[in-house]
N, C-alpha and C. Protein backbone atom coordinates (compact mmCIF):
# COMPACT_ATOMS: atom_id res chain seq x y z
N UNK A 1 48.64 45.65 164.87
CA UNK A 1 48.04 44.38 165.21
C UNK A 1 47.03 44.59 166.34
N UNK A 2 45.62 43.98 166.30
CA UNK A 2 44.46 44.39 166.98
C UNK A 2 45.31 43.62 168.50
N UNK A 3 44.86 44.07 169.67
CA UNK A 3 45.22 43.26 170.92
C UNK A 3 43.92 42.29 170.95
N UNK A 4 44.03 40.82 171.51
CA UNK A 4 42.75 39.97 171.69
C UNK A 4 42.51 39.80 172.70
N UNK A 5 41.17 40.05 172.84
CA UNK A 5 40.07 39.99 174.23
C UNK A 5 41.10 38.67 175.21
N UNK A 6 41.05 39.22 176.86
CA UNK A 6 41.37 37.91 177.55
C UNK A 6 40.43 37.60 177.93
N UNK A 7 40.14 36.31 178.26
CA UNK A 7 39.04 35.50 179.64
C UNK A 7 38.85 36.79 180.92
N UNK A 8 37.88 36.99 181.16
CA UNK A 8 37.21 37.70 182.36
C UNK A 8 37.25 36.60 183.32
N UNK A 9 36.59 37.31 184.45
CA UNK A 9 36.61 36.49 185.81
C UNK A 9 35.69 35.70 185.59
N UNK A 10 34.43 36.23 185.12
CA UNK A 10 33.46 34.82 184.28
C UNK A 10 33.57 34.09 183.52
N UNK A 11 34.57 34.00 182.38
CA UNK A 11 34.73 33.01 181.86
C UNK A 11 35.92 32.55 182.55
N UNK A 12 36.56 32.91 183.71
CA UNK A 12 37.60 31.63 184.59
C UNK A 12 36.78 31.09 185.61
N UNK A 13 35.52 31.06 185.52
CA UNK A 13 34.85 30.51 186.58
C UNK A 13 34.82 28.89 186.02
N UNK A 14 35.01 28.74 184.37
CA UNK A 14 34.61 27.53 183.42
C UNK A 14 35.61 26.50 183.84
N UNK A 15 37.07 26.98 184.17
CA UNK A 15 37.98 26.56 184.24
C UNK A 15 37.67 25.59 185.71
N UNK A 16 36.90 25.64 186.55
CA UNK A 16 36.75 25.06 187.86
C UNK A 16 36.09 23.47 187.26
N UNK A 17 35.41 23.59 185.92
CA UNK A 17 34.50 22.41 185.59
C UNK A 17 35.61 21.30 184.48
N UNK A 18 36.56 22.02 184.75
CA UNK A 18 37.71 20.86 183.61
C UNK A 18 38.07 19.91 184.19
N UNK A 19 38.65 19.01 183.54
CA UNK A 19 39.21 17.87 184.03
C UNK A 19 38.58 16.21 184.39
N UNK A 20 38.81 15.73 184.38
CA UNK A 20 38.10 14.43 184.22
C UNK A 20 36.93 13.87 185.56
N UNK A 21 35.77 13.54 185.33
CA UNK A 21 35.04 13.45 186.34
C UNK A 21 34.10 12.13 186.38
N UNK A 22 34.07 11.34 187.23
CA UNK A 22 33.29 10.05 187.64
C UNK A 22 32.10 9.67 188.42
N UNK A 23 31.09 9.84 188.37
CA UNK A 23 30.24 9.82 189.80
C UNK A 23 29.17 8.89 189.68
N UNK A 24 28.27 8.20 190.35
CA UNK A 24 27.03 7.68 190.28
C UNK A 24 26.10 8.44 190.10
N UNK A 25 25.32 7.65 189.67
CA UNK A 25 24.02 8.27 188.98
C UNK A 25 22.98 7.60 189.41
N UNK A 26 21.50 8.45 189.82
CA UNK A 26 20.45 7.99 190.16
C UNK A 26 19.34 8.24 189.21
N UNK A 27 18.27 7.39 187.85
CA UNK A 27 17.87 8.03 187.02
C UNK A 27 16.51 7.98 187.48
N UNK A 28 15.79 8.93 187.30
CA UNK A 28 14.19 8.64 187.65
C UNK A 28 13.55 7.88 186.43
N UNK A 29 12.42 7.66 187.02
CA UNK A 29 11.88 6.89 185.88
C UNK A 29 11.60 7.88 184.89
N UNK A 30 11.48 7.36 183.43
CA UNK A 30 11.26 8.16 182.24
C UNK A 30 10.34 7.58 181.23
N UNK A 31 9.81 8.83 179.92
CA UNK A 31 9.60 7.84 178.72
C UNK A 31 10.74 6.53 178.06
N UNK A 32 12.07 7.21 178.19
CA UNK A 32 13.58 6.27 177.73
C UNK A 32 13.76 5.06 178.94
N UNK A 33 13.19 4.89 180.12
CA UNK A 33 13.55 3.91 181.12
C UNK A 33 12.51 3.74 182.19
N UNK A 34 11.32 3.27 182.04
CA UNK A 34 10.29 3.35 183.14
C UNK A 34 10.90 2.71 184.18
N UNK A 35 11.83 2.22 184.55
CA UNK A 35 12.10 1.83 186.00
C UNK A 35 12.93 2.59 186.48
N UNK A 36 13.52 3.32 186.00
CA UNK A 36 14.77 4.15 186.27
C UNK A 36 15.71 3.43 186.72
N UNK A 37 16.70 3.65 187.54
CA UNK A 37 17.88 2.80 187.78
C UNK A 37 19.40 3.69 188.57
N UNK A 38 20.60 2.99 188.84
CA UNK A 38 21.46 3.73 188.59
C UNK A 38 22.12 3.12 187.48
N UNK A 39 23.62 4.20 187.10
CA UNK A 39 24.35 4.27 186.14
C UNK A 39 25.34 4.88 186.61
N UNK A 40 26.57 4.92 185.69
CA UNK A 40 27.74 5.81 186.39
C UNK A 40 28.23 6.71 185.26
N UNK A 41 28.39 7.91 185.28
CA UNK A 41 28.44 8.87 184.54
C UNK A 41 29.72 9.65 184.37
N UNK A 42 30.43 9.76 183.12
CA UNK A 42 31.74 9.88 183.21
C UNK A 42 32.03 11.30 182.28
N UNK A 43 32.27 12.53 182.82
CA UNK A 43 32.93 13.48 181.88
C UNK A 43 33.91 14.01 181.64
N UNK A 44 34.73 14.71 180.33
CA UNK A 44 35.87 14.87 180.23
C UNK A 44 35.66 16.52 179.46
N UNK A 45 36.29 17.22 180.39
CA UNK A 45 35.81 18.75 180.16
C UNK A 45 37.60 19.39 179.91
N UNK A 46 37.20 20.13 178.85
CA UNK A 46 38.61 21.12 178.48
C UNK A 46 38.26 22.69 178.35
N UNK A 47 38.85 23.00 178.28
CA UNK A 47 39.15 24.74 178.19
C UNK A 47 39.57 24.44 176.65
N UNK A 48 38.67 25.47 175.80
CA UNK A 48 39.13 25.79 174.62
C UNK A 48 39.26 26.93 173.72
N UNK A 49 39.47 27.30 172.53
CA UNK A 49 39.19 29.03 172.29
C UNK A 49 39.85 29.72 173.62
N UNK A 50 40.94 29.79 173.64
CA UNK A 50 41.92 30.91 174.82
C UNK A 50 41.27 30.63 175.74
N UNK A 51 40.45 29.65 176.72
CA UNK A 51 39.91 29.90 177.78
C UNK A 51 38.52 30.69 177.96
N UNK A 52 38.02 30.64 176.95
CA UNK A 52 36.17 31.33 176.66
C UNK A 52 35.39 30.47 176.84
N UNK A 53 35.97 29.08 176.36
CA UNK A 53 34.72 28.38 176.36
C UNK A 53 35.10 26.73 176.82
N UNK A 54 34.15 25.91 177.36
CA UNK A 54 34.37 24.74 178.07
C UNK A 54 33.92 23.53 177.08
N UNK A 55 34.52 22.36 176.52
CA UNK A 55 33.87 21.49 176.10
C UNK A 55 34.00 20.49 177.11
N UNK A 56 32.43 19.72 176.93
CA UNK A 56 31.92 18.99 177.43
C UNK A 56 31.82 17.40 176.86
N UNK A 57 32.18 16.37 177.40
CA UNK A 57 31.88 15.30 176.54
C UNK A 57 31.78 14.27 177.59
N UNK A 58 30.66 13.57 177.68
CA UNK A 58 29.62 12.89 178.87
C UNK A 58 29.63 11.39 178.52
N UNK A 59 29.36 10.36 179.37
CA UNK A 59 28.67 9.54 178.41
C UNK A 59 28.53 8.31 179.97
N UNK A 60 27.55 7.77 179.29
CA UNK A 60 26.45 6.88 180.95
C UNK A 60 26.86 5.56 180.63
N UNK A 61 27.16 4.60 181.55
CA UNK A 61 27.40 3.36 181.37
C UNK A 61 26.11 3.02 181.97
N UNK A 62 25.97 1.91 182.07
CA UNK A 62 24.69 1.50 182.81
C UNK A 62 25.12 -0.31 182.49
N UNK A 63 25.04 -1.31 183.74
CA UNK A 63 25.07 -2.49 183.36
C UNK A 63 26.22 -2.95 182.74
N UNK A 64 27.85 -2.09 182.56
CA UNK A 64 28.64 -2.96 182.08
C UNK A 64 28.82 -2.47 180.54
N UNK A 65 27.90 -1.52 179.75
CA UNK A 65 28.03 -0.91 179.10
C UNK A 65 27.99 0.89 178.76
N UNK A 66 28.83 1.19 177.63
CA UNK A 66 27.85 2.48 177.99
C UNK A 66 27.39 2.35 176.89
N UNK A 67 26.11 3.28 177.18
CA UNK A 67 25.11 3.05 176.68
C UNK A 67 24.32 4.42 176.30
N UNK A 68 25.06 5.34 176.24
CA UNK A 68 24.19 7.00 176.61
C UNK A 68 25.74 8.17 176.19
N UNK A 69 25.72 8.76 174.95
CA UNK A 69 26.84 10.13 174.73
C UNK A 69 26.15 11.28 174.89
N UNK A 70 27.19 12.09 175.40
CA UNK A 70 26.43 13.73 174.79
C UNK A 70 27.37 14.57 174.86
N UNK A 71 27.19 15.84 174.02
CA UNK A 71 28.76 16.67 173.52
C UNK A 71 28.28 18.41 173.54
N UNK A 72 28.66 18.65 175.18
CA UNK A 72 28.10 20.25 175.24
C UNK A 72 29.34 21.16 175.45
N UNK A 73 28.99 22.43 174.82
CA UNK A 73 29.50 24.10 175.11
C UNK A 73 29.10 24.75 175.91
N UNK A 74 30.22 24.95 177.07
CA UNK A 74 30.08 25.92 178.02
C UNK A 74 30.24 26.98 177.45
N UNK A 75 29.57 28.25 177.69
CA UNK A 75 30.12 29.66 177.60
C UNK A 75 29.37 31.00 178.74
N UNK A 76 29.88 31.84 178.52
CA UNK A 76 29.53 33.03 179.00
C UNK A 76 28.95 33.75 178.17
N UNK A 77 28.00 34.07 178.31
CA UNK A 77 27.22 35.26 177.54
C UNK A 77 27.65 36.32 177.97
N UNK A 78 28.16 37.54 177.54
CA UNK A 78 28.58 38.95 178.25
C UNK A 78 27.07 39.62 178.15
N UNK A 79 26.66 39.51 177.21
CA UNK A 79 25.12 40.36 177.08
C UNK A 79 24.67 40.29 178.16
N UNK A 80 24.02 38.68 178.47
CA UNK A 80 22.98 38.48 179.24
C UNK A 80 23.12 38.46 180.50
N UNK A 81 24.46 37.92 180.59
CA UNK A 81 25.37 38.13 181.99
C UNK A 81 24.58 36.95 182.65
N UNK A 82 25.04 35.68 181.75
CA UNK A 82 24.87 34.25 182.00
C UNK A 82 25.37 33.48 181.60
N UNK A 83 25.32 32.31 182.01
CA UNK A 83 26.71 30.83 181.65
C UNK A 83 25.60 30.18 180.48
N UNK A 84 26.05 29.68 179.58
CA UNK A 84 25.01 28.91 178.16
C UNK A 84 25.80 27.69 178.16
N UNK A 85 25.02 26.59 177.96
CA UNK A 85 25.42 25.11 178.03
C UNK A 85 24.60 24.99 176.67
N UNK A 86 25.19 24.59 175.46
CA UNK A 86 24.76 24.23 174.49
C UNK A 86 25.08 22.69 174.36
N UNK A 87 23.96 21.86 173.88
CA UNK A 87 23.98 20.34 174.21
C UNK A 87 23.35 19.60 173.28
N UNK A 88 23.84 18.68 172.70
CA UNK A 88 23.94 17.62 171.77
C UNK A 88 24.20 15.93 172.70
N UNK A 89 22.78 14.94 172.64
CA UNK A 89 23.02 13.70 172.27
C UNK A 89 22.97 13.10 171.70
N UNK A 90 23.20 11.16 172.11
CA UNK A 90 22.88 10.22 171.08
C UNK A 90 21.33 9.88 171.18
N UNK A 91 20.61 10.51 171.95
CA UNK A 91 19.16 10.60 171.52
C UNK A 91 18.54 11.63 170.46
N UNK A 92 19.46 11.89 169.46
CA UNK A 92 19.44 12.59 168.17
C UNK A 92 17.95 13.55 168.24
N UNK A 93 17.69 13.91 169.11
CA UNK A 93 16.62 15.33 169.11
C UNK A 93 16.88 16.92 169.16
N UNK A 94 18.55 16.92 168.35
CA UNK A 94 18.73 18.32 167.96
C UNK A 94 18.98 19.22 169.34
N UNK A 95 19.71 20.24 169.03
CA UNK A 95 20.40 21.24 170.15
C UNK A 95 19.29 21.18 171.03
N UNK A 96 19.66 21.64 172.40
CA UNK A 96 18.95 22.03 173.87
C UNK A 96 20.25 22.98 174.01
N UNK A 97 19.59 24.53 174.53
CA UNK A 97 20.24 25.63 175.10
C UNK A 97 19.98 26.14 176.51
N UNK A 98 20.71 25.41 177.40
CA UNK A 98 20.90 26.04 178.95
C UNK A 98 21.04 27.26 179.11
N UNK A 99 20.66 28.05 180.40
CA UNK A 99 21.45 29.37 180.55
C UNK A 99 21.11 29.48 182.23
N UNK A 100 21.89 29.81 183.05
CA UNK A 100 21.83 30.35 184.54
C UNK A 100 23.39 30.91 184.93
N UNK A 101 23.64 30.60 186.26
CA UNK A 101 24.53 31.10 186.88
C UNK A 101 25.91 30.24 187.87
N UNK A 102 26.37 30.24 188.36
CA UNK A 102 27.68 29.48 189.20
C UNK A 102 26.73 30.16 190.50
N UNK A 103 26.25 28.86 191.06
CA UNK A 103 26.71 28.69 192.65
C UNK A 103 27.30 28.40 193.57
N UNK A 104 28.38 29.26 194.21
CA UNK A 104 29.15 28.91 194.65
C UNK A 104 30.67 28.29 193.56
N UNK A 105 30.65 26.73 193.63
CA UNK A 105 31.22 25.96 192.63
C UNK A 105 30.83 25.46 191.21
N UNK A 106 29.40 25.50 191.73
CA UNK A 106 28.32 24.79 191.11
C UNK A 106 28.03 25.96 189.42
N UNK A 107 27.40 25.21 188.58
CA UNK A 107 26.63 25.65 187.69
C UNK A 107 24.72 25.32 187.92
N UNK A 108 24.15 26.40 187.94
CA UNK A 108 22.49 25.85 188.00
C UNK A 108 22.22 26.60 186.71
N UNK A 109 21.73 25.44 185.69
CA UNK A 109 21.36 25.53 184.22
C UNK A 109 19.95 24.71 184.55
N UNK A 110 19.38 25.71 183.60
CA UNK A 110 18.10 25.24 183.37
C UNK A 110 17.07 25.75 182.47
């Protein structure tokens, strides 16, 4: 029986971004909202696949509704020796692929 790969220290860095999260939101103005505004932004992040990879699932209230989903994959690239945020919204314009590093606590994707 083959032995299966464990989580590295980089992919337990994913594990810091789980768990349920609430915060305000400040939006700049946009093509989707020329006045911009706030909103409050709510995510619910798990560990999945043995701990490799992070799902992401977002979504913006604004005014009493929400009004805004989106459904991303954390991972580790071993190649590139970078974190990949793969990302899906309800503004239906097809995958966006992140890639950077953990600062500190932080993820900087871009």
């Amino acid at each position: 029986m083959m032995t299966m790969p464990k989580p590295t220290e980089a992919h337990r860095k994913l594990a810091r971004l789980a768990g349920e999260w609430t915060g305000n939101e400040q939006l700049s103005p946009s093509p989707w909202d020329p006045q911009g505004g706030t909103a409050i932004g709510r995510c619910h992040n798990r560990l999945v696949a043995d701990g490799f990879v992070l799902a992401h699932d977002y979504e913006q209230e604004r005014g009493g509704a929400v009004n805004f989903h989106g459904h991303g994959v954390f991972s580790y690239d071993r190649s590139e020796q970078s974190y990949k945020l793969h990302w899906w919204d309800s503004m239906g314009l097809g995958i966006n692929v992140f890639k950077g590093q953990f600062e500190g606590d932080y993820t900087r994707l871009g």
